[in-house]
Each structure stands twice: as structure tokens, then as C-alpha cells.
Protein backbone atom coordinates (compact mmCIF):
# COMPACT_ATOMS: atom_id res chain seq x y z
CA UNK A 1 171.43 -137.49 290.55
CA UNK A 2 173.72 -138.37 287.61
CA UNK A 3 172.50 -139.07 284.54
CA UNK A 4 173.92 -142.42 283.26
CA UNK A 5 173.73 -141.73 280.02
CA UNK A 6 175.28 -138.25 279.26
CA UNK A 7 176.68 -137.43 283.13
CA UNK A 8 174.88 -134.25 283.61
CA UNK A 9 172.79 -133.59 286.98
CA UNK A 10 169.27 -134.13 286.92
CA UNK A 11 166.20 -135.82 288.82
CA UNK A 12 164.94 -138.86 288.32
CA UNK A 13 161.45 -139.41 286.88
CA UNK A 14 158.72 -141.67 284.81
CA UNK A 15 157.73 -141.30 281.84
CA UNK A 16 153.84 -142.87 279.77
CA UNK A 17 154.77 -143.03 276.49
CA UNK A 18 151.36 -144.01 274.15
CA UNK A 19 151.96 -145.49 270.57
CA UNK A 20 149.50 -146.69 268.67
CA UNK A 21 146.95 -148.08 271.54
CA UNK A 22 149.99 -148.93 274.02
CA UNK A 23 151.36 -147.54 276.78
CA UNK A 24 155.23 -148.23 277.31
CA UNK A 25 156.66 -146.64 280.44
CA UNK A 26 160.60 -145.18 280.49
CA UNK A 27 162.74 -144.42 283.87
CA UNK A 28 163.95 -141.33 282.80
CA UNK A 29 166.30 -138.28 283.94
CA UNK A 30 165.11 -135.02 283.52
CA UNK A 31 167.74 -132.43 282.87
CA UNK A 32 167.49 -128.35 284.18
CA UNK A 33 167.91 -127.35 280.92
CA UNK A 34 164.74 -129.39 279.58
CA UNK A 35 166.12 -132.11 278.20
CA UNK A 36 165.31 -135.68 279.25
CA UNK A 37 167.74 -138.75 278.68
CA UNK A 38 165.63 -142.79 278.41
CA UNK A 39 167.42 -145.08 281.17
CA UNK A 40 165.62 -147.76 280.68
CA UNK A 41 161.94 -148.95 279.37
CA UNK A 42 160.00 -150.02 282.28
CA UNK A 43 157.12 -152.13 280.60
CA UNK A 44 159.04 -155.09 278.92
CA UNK A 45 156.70 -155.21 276.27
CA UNK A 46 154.11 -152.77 274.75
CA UNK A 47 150.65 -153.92 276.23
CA UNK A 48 147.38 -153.03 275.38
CA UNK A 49 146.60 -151.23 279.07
CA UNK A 50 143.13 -151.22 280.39
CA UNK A 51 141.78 -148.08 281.90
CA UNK A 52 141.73 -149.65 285.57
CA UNK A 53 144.76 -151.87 285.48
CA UNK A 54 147.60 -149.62 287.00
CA UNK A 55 150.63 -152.24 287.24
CA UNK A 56 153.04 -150.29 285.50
CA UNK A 57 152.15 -147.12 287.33
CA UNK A 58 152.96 -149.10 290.29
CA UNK A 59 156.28 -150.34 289.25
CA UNK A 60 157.12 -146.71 287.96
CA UNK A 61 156.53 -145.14 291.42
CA UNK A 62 158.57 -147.91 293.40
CA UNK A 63 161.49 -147.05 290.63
CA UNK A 64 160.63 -143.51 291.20
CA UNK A 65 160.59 -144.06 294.98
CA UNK A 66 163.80 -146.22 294.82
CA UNK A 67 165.57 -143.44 293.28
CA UNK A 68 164.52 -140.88 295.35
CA UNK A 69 165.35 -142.47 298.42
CA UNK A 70 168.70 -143.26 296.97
CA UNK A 71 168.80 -138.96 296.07
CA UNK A 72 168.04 -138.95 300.47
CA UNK A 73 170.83 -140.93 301.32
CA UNK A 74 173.44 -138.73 299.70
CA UNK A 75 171.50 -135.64 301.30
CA UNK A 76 171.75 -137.25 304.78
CA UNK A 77 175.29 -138.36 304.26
CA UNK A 78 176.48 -134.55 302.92
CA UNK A 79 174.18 -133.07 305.38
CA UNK A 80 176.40 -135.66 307.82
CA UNK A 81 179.83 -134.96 306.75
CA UNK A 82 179.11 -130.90 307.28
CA UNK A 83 177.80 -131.55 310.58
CA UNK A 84 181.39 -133.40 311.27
CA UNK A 85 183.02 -130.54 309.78
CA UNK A 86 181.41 -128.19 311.71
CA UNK A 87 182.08 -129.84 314.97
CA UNK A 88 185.71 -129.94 314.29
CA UNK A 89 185.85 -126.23 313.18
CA UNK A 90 183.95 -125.78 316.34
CA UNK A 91 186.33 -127.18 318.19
CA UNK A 92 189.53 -125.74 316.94
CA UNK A 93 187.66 -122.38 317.38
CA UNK A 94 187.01 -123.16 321.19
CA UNK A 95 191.41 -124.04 321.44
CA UNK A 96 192.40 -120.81 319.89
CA UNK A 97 189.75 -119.09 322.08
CA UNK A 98 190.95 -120.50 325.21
CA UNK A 99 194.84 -120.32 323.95
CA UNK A 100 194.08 -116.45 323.14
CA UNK A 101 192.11 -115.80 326.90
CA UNK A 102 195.23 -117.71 328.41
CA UNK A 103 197.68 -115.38 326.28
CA UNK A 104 195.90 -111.66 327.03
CA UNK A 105 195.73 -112.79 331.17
CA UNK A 106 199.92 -113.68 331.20
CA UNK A 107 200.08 -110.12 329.04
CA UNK A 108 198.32 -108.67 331.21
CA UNK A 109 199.97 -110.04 334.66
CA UNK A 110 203.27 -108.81 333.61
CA UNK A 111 201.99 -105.72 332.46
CA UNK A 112 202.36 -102.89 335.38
CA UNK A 113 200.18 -101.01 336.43
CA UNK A 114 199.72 -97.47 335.30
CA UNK A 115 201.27 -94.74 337.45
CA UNK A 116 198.34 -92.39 338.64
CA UNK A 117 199.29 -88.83 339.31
């Protein structure tokens, strides 16, 4: 995935964030090299979060989800437009082979014989 921010590649992910008793929630990218670039905050507003109330944790998975089905969809359409690819390849393979059988058998009908002593 793109980051939106800066441009580089990197995967999509959620991040807690705890200041002073609350718990604000980020959509962020996280970079190969270690960085991470904010998207966007998540929670609206900092909230005082109970222990058993998981609302935001639920809202970051189904952004984290969202995004990673999003990540499939270019898989399936790459992993599509090879399998095209290869088809035609395979195809212009199978003319040249047939062109090239056809070629060596009218070679080889004009061809004589060898002359055995």
C-alpha cells in the first residue's frame, strides 16, 4: 500500500496511543524502514476508555480489515493480469512451435535421401 502522506510503500496498521488517562487510536502506515506516517485519528475525541469497553478496537480492526482487503484486491488483480499474460505467451509459444514442426517436415520432404554404399 501507498502511504498517503509521504508515497512510500508500506502496510497498513492501528495504532493505541495513551495520554494522560486516554486512549486515542491512529490508522497508520508502517514503513520497512521503521518509520510510521498518522493517516488519520480514529477516536474523534480522547475518551476516558474503560477496561471492558472495546469500541474503538472494533472500529480499528474493520479499518484494518478494510484496508487489507483493499491490499487483496490488487494481489488478485496482478496475480490476474500475469495469469493473462501467461496465457498469451503460452499461446504464441504453441504458433511458433507448430510453425517450426511444419517448417523442419517441408525441410525435410525435399531433402533426399542419403546415398548408402
Amino acid at each position: 500500500m501507498r502511504c498517503p502522506r509521504c508515497g512510500r510503500e508500506g502496510k497498513p496498521a492501528v495504532k493505541k496511543v495513551r495520554s494522560k488517562g486516554r486512549e486515542y487510536w491512529y490508522r497508520v502506515v508502517r514503513h520497512p524502514d521503521g518509520s510510521v506516517c498518522i493517516v488519520e485519528r480514529l477516536s474523534e475525541r480522547g475518551e476516558g476508555v474503560a477496561a471492558g469497553e472495546r469500541g474503538y478496537e472494533l472500529i480499528a480492526a474493520a479499518h484494518l480489515i478494510d484496508s487489507l482487503a483493499e491490499e487483496l484486491a490488487e494481489y488478485r488483480r496482478a496475480l490476474r493480469a500475469a495469469v493473462e499474460a501467461l496465457a498469451a505467451a503460452t499461446r504464441i509459444i504453441e504458433l511458433y512451435s507448430f510453425g517450426f514442426a511444419e517448417l523442419t517436415a517441408k525441410l525435410a520432404s525435399r531433402r533426399e535421401p542419403p546415398e548408402r554404399a
